[in-house]
C-alpha atoms as a PDB file:
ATOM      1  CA  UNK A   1     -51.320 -45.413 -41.969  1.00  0.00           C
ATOM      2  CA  UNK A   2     -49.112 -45.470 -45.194  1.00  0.00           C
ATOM      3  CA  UNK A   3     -45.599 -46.060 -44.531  1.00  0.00           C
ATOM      4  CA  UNK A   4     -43.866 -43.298 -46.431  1.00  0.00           C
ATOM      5  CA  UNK A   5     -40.248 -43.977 -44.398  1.00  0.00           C
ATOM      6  CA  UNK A   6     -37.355 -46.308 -44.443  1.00  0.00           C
ATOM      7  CA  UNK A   7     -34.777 -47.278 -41.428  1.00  0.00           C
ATOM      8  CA  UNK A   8     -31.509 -48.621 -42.087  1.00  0.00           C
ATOM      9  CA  UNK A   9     -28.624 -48.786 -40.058  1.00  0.00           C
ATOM     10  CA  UNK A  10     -24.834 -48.584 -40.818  1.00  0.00           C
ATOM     11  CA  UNK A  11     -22.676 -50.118 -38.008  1.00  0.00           C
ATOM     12  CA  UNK A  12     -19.288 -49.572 -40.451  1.00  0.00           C
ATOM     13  CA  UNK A  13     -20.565 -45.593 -39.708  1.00  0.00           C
ATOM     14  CA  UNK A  14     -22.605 -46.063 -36.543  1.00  0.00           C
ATOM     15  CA  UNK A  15     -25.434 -44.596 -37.564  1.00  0.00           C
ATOM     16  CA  UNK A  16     -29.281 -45.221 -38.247  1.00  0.00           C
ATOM     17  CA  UNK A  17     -30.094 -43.545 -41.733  1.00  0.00           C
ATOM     18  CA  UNK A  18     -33.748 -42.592 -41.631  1.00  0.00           C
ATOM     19  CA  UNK A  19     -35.479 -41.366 -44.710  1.00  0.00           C
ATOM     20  CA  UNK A  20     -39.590 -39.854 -44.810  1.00  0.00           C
ATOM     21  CA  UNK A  21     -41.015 -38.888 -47.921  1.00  0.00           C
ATOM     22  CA  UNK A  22     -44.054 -36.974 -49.032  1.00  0.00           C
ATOM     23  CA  UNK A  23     -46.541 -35.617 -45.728  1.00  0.00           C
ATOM     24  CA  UNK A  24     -45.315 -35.857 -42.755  1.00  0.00           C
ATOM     25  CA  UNK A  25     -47.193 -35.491 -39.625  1.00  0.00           C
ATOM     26  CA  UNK A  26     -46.813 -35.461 -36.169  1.00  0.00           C
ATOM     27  CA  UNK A  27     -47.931 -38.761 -35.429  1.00  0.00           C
ATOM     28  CA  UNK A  28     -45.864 -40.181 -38.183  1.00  0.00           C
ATOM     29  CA  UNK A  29     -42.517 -38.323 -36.498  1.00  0.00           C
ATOM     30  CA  UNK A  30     -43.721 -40.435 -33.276  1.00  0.00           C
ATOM     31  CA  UNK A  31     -44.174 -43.257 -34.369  1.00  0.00           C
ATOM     32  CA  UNK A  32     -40.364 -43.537 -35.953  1.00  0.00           C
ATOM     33  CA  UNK A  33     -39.232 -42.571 -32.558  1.00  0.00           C
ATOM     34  CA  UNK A  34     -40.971 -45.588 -31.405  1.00  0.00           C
ATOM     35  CA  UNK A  35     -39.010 -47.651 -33.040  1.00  0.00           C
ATOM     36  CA  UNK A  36     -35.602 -45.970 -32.464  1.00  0.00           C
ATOM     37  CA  UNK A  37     -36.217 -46.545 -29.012  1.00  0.00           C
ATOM     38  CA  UNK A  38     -36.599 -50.183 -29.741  1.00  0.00           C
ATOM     39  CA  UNK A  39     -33.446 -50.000 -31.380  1.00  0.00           C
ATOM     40  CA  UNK A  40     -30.315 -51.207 -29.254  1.00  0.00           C
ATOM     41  CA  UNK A  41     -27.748 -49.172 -31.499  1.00  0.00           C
ATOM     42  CA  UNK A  42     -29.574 -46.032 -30.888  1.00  0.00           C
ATOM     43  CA  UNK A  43     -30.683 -46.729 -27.383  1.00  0.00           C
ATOM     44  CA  UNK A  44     -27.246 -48.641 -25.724  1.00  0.00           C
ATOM     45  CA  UNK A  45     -24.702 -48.096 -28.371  1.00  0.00           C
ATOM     46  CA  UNK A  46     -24.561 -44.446 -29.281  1.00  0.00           C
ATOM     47  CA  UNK A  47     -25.197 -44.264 -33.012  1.00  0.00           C
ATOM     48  CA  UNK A  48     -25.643 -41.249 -34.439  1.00  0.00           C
ATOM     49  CA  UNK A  49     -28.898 -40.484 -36.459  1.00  0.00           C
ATOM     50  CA  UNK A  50     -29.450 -39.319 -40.127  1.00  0.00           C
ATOM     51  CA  UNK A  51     -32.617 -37.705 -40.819  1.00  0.00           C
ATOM     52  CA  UNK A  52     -33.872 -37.235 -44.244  1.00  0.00           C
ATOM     53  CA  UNK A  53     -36.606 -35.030 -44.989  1.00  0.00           C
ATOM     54  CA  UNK A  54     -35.351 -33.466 -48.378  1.00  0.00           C
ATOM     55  CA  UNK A  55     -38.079 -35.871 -50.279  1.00  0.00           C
ATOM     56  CA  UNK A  56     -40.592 -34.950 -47.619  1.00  0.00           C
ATOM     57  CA  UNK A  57     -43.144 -32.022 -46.004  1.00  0.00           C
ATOM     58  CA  UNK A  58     -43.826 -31.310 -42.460  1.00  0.00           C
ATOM     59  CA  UNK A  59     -47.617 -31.225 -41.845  1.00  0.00           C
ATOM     60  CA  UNK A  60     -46.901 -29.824 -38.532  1.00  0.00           C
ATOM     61  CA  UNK A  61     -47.692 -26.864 -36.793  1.00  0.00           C
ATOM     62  CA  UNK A  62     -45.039 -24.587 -35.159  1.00  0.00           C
ATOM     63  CA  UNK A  63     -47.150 -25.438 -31.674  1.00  0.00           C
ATOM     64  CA  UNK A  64     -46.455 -29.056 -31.812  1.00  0.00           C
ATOM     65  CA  UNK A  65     -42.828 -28.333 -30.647  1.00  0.00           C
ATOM     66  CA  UNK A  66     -43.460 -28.119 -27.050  1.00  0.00           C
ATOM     67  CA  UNK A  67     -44.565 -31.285 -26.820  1.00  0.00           C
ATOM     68  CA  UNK A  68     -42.416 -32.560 -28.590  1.00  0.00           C
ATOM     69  CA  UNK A  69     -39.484 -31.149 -26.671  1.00  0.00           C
ATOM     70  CA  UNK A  70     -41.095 -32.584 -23.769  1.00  0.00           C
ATOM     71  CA  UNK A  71     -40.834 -35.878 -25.545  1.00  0.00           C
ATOM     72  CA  UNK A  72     -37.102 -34.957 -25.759  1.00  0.00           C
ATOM     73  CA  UNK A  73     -36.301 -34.519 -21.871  1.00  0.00           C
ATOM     74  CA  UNK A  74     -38.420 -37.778 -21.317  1.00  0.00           C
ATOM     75  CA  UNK A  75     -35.535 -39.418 -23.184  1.00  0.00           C
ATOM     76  CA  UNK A  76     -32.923 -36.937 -22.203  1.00  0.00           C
ATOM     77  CA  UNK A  77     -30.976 -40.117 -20.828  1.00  0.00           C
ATOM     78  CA  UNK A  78     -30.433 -41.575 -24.107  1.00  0.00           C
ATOM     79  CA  UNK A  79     -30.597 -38.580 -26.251  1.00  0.00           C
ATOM     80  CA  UNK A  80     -27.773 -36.193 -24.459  1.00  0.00           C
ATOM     81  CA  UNK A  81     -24.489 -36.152 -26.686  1.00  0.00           C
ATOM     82  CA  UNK A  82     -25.909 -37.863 -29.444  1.00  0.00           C
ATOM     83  CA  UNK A  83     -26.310 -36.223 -33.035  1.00  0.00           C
ATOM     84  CA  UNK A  84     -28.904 -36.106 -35.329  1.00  0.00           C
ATOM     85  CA  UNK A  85     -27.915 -34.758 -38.705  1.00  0.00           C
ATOM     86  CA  UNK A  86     -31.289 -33.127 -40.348  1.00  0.00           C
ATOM     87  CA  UNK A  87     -31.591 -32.884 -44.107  1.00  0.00           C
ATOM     88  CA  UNK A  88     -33.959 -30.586 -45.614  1.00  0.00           C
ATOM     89  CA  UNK A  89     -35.054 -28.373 -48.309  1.00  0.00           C
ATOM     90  CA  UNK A  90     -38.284 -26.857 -48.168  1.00  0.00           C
ATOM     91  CA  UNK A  91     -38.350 -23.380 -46.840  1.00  0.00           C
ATOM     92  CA  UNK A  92     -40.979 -24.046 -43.783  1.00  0.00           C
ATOM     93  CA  UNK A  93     -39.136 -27.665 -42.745  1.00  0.00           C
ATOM     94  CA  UNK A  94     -35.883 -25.344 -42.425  1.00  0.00           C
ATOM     95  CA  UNK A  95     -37.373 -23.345 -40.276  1.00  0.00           C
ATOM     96  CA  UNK A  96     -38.872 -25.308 -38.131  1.00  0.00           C
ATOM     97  CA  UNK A  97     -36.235 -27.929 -37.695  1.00  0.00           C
ATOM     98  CA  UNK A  98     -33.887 -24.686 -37.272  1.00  0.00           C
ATOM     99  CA  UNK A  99     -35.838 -24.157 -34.253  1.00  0.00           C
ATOM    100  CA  UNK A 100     -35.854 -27.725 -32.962  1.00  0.00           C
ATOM    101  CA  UNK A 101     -32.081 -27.887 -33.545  1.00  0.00           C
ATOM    102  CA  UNK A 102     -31.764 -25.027 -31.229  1.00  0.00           C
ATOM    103  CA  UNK A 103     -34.158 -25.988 -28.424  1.00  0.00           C
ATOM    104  CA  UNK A 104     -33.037 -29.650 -28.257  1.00  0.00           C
ATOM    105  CA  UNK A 105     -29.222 -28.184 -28.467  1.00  0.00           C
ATOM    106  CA  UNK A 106     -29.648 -26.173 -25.550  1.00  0.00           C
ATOM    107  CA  UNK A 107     -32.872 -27.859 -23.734  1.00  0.00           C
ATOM    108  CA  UNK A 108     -31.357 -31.529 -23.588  1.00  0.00           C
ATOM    109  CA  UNK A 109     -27.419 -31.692 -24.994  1.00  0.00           C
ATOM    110  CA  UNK A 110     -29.376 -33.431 -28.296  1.00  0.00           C
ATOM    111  CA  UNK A 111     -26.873 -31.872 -30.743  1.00  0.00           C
ATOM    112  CA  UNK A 112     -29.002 -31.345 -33.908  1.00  0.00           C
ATOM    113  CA  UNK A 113     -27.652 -29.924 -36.980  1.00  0.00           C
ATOM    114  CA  UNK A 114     -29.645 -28.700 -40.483  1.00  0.00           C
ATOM    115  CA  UNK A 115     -28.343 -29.440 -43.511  1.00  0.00           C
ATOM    116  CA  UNK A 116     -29.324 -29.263 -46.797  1.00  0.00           C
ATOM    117  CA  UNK A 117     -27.020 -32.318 -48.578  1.00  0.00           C
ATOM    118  CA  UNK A 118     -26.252 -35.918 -47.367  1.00  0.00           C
ATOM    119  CA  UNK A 119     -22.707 -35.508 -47.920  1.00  0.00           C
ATOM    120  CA  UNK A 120     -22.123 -32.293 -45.611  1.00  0.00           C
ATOM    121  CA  UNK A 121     -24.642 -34.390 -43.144  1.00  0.00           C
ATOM    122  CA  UNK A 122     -22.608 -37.390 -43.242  1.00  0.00           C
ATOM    123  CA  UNK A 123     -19.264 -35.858 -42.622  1.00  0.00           C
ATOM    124  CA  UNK A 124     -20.469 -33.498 -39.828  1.00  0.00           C
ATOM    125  CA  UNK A 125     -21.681 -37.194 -38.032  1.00  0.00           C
ATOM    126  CA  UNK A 126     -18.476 -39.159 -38.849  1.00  0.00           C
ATOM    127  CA  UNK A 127     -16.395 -36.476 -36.984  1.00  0.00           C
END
């Protein structure tokens, strides 16, 4: 499997900047949250995640999302309160992280917001 993804992490900002490019598929979307749950800063110390998908395209289907919101109450624990800022472009990854913003909102306290620029991302987190 290509890697087409990079991880960083800002502890000035407390948060884990994550950045996919070109296809992305389900299994690539689990195996990132692999390693965020690897990741003491996300898992113990409450940073914040930044997702960018503006460089990227979801190769997933709308019926994907229940299991993966039933990957989200596995890790309700660690998820609940936390935000994930989502930045994307594309008309069909809007949508469907739309969707997944609202059903992790209200399904698990995962407050996920779409946006469609890093700045407007990155000062919705810092607040």
């Amino acid at each position: 499997m290509d890697k087409n993804y990079t991880i960083n992490i800002d502890h000035k900002l407390r948060i884990i900047k994550y950045t996919h490019s070109g296809s992305i598929k389900a299994e690539d979307i689990g195996g990132v949250w692999e390693q965020f749950l690897t990741m003491k800063e996300f898992t113990q110390l409450k940073y914040n995640l930044f997702s960018d998908y503006s460089n990227g395209t979801f190769q997933i289907p709308h019926s994907f999302l229940p299991e993966l919101m039933e990957f989200m109450h596995s890790i309700k624990e660690i998820v609940r309160g936390k935000k994930q800022a989502l930045i994307v472009n594309d008309p069909h990854n809007v949508a469907t992280s739309m969707i997944f913003e609202s059903k992790a909102n209200k399904e698990v306290g995962f407050i996920v917001k779409v946006f469609t620029t890093q700045t407007s991302a990155l000062r919705w987190l810092s607040v």
